[in-house]
Protein backbone atom coordinates (compact mmCIF):
# COMPACT_ATOMS: atom_id res chain seq x y z
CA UNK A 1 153.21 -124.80 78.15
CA UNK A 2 156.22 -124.97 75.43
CA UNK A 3 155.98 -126.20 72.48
CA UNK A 4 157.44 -129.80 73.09
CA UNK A 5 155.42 -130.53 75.95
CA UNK A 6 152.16 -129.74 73.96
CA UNK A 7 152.88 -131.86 71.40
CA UNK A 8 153.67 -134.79 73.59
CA UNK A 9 150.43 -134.03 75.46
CA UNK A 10 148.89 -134.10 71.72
CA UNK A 11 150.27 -137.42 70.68
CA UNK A 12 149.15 -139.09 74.00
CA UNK A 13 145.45 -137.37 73.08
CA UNK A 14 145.58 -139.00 69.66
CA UNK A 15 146.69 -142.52 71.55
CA UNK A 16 143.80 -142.13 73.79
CA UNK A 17 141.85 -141.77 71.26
CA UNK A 18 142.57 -144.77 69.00
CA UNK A 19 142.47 -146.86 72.57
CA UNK A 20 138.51 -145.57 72.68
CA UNK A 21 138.40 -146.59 69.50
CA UNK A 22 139.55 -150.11 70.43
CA UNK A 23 137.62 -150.70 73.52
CA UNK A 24 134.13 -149.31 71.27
CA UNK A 25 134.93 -151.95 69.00
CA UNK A 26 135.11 -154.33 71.76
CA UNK A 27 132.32 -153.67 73.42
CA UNK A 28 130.43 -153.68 70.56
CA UNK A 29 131.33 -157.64 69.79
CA UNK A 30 130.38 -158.27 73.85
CA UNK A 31 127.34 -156.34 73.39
CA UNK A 32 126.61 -158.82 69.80
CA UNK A 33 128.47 -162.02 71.73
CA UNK A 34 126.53 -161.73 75.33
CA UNK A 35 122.85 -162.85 75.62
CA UNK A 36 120.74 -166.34 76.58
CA UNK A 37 122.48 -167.77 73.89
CA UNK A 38 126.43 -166.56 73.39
CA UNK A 39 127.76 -166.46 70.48
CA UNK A 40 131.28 -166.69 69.30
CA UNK A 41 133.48 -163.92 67.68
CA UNK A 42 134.09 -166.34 65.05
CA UNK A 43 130.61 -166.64 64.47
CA UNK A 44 129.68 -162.27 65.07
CA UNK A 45 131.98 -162.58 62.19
CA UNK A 46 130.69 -165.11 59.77
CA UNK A 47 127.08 -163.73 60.71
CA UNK A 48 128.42 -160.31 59.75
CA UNK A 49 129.75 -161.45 56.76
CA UNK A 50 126.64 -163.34 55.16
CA UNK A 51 127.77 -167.05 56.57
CA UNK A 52 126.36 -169.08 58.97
CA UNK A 53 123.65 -170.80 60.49
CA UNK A 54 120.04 -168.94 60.08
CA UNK A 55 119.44 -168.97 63.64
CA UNK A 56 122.81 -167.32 64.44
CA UNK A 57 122.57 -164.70 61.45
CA UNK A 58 118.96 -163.95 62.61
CA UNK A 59 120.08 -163.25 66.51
CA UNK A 60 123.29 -161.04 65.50
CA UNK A 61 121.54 -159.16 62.46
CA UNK A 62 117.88 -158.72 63.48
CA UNK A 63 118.13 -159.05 67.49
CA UNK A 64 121.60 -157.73 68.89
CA UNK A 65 123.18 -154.93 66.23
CA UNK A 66 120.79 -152.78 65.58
CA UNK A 67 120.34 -152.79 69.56
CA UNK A 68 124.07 -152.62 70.20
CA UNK A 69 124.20 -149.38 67.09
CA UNK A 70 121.38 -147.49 69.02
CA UNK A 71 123.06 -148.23 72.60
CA UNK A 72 126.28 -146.55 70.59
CA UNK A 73 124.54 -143.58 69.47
CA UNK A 74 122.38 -143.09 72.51
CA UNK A 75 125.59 -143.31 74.61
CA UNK A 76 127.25 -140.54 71.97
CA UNK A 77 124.59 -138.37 71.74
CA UNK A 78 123.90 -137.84 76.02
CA UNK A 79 127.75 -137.89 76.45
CA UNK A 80 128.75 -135.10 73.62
CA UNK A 81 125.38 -132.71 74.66
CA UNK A 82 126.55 -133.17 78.24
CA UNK A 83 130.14 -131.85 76.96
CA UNK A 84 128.57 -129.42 74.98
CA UNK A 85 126.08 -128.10 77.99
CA UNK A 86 129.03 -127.86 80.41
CA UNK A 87 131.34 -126.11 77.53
CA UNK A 88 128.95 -123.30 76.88
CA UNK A 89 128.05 -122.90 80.55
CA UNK A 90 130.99 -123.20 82.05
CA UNK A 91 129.81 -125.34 84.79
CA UNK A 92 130.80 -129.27 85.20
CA UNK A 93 128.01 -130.26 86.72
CA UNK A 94 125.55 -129.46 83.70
CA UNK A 95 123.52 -132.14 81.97
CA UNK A 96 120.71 -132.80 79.88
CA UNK A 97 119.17 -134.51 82.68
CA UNK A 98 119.93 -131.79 85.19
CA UNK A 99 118.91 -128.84 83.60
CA UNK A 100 115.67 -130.12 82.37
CA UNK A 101 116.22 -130.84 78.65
CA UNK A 102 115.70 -134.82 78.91
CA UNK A 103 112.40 -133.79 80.63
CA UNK A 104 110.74 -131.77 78.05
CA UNK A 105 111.86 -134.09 75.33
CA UNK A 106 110.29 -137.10 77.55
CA UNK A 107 107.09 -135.33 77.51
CA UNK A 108 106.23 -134.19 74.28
CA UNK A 109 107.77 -137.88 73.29
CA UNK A 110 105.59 -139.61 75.75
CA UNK A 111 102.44 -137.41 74.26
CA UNK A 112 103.15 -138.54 70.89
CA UNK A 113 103.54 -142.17 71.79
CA UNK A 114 100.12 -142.33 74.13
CA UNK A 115 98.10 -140.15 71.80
CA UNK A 116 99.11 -141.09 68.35
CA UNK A 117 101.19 -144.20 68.36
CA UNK A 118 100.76 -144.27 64.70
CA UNK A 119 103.18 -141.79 64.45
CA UNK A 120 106.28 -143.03 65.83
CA UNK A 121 108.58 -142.02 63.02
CA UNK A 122 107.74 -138.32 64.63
CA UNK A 123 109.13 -138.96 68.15
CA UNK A 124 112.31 -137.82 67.76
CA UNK A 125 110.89 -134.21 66.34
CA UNK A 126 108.36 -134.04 69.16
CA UNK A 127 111.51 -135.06 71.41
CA UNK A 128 113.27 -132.43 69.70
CA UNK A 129 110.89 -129.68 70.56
CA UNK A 130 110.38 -130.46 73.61
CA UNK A 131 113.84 -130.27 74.45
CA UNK A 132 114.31 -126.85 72.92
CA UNK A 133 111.13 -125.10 74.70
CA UNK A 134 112.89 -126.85 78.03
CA UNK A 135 116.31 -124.99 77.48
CA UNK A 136 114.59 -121.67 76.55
CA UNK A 137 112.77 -121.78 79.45
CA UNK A 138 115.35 -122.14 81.48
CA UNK A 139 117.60 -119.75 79.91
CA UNK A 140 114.85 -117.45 80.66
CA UNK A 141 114.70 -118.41 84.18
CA UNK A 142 118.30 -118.42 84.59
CA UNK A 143 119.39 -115.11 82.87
CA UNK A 144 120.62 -112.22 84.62
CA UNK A 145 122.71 -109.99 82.80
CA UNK A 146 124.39 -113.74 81.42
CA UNK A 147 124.05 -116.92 82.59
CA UNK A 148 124.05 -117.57 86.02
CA UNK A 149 125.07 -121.26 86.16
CA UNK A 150 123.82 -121.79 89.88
CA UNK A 151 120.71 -120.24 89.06
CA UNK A 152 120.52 -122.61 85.55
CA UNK A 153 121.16 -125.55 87.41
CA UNK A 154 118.52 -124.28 89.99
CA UNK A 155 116.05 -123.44 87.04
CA UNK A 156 116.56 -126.74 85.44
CA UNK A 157 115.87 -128.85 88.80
CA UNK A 158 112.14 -126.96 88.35
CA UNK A 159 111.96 -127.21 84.93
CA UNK A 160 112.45 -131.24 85.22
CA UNK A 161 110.01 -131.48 87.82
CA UNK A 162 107.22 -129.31 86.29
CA UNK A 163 107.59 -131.78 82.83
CA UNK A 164 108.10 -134.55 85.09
CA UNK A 165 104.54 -134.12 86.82
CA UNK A 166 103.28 -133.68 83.19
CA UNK A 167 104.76 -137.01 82.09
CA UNK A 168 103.03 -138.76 85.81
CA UNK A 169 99.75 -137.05 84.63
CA UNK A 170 99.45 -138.90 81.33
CA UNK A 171 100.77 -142.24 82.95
CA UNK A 172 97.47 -141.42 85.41
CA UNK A 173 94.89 -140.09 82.35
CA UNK A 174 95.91 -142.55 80.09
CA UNK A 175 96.31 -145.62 82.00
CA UNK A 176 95.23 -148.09 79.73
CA UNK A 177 97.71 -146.79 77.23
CA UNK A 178 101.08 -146.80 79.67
CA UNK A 179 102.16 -150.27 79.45
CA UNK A 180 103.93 -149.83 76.04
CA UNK A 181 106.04 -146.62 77.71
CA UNK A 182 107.02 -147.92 80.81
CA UNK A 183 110.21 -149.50 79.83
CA UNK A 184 111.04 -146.15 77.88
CA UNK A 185 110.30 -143.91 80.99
CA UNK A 186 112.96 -146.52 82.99
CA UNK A 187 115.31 -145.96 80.43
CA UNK A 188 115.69 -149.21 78.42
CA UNK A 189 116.80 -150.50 74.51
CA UNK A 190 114.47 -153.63 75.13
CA UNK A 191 112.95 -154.39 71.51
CA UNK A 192 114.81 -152.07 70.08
CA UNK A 193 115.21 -152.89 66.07
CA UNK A 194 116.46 -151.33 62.69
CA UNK A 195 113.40 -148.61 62.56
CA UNK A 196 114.90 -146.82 65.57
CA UNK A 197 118.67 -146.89 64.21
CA UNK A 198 116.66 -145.27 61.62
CA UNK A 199 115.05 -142.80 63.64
CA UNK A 200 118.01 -142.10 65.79
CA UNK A 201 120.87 -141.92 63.26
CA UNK A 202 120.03 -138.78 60.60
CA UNK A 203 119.66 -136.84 63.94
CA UNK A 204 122.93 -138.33 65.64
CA UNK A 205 124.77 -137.64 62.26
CA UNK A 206 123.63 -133.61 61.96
CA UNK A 207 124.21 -133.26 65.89
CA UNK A 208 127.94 -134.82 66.00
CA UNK A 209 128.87 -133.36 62.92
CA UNK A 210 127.93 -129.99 63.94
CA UNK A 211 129.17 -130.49 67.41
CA UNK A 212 132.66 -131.01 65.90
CA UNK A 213 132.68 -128.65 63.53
CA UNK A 214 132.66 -126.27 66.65
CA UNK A 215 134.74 -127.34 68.39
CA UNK A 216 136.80 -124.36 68.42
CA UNK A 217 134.09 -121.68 68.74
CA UNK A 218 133.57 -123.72 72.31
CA UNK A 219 137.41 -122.91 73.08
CA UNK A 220 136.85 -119.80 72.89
CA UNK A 221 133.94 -119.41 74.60
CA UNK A 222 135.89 -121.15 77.69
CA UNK A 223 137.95 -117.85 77.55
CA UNK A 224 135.08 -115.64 78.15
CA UNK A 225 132.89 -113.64 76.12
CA UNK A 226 135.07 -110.74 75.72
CA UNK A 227 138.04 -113.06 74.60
CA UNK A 228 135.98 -114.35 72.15
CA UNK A 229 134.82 -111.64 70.80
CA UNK A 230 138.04 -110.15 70.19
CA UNK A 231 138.81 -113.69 68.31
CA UNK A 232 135.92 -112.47 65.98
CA UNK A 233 133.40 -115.21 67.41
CA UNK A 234 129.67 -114.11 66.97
CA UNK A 235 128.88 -115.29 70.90
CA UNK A 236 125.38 -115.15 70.87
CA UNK A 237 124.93 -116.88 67.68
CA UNK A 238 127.34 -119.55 68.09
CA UNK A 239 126.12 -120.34 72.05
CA UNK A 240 122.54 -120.58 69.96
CA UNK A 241 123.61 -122.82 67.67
CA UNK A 242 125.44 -125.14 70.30
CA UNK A 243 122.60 -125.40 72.42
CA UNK A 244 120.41 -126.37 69.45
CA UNK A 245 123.09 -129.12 68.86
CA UNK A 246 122.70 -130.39 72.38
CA UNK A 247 119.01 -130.29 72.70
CA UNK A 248 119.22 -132.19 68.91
CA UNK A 249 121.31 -135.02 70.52
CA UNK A 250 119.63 -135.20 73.80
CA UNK A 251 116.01 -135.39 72.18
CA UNK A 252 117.15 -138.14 69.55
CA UNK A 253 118.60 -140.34 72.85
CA UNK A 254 115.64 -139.47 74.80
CA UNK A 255 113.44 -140.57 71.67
CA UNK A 256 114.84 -144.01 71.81
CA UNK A 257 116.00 -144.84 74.72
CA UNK A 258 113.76 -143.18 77.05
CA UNK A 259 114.95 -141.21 80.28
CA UNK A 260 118.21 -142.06 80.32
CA UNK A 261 120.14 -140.13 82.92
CA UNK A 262 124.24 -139.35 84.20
CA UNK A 263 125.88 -140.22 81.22
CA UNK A 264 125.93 -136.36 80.18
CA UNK A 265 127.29 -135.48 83.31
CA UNK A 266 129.59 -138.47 83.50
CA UNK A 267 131.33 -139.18 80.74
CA UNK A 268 132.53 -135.82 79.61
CA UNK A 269 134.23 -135.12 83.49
CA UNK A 270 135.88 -138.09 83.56
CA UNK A 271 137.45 -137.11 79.79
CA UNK A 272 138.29 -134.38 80.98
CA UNK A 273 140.16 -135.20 83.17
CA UNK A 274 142.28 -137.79 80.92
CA UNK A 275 142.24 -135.59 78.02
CA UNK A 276 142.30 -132.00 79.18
CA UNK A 277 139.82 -129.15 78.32
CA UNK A 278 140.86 -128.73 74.12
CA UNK A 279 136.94 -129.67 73.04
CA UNK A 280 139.02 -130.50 69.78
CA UNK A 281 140.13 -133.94 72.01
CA UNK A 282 137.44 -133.51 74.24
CA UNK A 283 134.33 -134.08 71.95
CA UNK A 284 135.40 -136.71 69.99
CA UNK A 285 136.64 -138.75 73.02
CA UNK A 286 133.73 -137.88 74.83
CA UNK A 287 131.40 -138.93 72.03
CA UNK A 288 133.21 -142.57 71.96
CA UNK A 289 133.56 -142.80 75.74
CA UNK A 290 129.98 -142.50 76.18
CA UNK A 291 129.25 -144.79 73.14
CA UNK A 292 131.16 -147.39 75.31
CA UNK A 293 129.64 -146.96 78.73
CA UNK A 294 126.15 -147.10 77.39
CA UNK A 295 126.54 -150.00 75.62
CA UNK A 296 128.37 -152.36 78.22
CA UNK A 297 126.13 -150.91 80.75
CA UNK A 298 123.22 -152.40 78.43
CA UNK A 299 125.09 -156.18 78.04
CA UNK A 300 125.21 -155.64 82.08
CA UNK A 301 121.51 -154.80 82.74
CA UNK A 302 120.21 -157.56 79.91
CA UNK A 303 122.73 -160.14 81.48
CA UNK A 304 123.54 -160.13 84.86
CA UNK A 305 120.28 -160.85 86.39
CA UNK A 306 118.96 -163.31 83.89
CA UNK A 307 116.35 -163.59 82.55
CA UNK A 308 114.98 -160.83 84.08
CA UNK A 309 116.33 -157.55 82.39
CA UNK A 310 116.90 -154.42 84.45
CA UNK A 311 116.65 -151.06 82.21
CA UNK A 312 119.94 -149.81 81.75
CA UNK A 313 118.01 -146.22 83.04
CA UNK A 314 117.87 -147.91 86.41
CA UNK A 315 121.65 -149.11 86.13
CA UNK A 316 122.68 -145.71 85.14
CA UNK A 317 121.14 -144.01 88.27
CA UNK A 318 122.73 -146.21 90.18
CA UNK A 319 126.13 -145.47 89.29
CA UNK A 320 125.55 -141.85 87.92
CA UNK A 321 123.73 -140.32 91.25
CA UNK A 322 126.81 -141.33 93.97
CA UNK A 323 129.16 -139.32 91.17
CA UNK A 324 127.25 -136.35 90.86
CA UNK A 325 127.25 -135.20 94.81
CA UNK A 326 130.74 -136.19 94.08
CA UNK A 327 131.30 -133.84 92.06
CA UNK A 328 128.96 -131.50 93.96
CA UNK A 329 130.81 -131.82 97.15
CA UNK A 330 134.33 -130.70 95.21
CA UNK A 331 132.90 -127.98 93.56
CA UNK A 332 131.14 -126.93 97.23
CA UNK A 333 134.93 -127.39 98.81
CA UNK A 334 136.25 -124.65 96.43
């Protein structure tokens, strides 16, 4: 590509990017405006701004924007450890979900919650753990001489079903104690208040900072190991510290929002296919793309079948599951 033509392609990137931008802002006031009782922009604004009636400040800053900020995150955390998943393995079709890491998170998240619900401020670490043990198993399952991503994606189907069973044998054990985690095991942000932007934010920040501080190191690593060794990129240690970062942003999702699945495996395909492979675009737009699905997938599931409120989990599946043998079927066809 000469040099005009990649600068062009640049600029359109960076225009891409501020129309994310846009459309997260947008769906943020929709998020904030839609509900039993809608409020105005006007209003979002004067609420925001420390006017207004008490009823209307109380439903925009206690009710709808800390749920709307953890929908954001949520969606930016699944979206960039999906990117980051697929970067390092090479493989589109890898996801937290997929491979297993949203499973072991669920569990050890779900154990906390049932056995010491005094502890909730600790969810995201158990989450975290989880998550990690997940991907190590399956990178032990899945290596031979590298990373075989058929036999990862294989490995991670098991993986997810194995934590799976152990997340149906504490729903059976500890019956009494279910109700409060069934919305969470759905996939849901019903409730959902400051503490968990609390809870979920410290993570998100350490896990999207990092991500995009690396965003070169994952170049290279799309050029193959040899490549980027001769770049002077320390392959083993940066691939560790990526998958860290993704099993960091997966757990902190997975820790408030419960299993949420697809947008991993989602969001960063259909970037990259607007934005091209440069994880320097890629991340970033990724990161607000999924911020925006997530969210007006949440106004969706809390508002179109009022007043009953579908977990967004549910609405997820329901558009994530047709893309994936999608995108199984083209990569079968090649």
């Amino acid at each position: 590509m000469n040099p005009i033509s990649l600068e062009k392609r640049n600029k359109l990137r960076i225009i891409i990017f501020c129309a994310l931008g846009i459309f997260l802002l947008l769906s943020f006031f929709i998020s904030i405006s839609c509900g039993a009782i809608t409020i105005t922009y006007t209003d979002i604004y004067t609420a925001l701004t420390g006017g207004g009636t008490a009823d209307t400040t109380r439903i925009v800053n206690v009710l709808r924007l800390p749920r709307t900020l953890v929908t954001a995150l949520t969606g930016a955390n699944l979206a960039l450890a999906g990117c980051i998943l697929q970067g390092v393995l090479r493989n589109p079709l890898a996801d937290p979900g997929i491979i297993g890491v949203s499973a072991g998170a669920g569990l050890f998240a779900m154990f906390l919650m049932i056995l010491a619900p005094e502890a909730m401020n600790l969810v995201p670490a158990a989450a975290f753990i989880g998550a990690v043990l997940s991907t190590g198993l399956v990178f032990f399952l899945a290596w031979e001489k590298g990373i075989n991503p058929l036999r990862m994606i294989l490995a991670g189907v098991a993986i997810a079903a194995f934590f799976g069973g152990g997340m149906t044998a504490l729903s059976v054990f500890y019956s009494e104690r279910i109700q409060g985690t069934v919305m969470w095991m759905a996939g849901g942000f019903q409730g959902r208040s400051w503490s968990h932007v609390e809870m979920i934010l410290p993570y998100s920040f350490i896990g999207i900072l990092g991500t995009l501080l690396c965003s070169r190191q994952l170049n290279a690593l799309q050029l193959g190991e040899e490549v980027a060794k001769n770049l002077g990129i320390r392959v083993v240690r940066i691939r560790t510290l990526l998958i860290i970062l993704s099993a960091l942003l997966a757990a902190s999702a997975v820790s408030v929002a419960g299993m949420l699945g697809f947008v991993g495996l989602i969001v960063p395909h259909i970037m990259r296919l607007i934005v091209g492979s440069d994880h320097e675009y890629l991340l970033p737009c990724s990161a607000i793309s999924g911020a925006v699905i997530v969210t007006l997938a949440d106004t969706a599931a809390r508002t179109l079948f009022t007043p009953l409120e579908v977990p967004v989990g549910i609405f997820m599946s329901f558009l994530g599951a047709p893309f994936f043998l999608y995108l199984l079927k083209r990569r079968m066809r090649k």
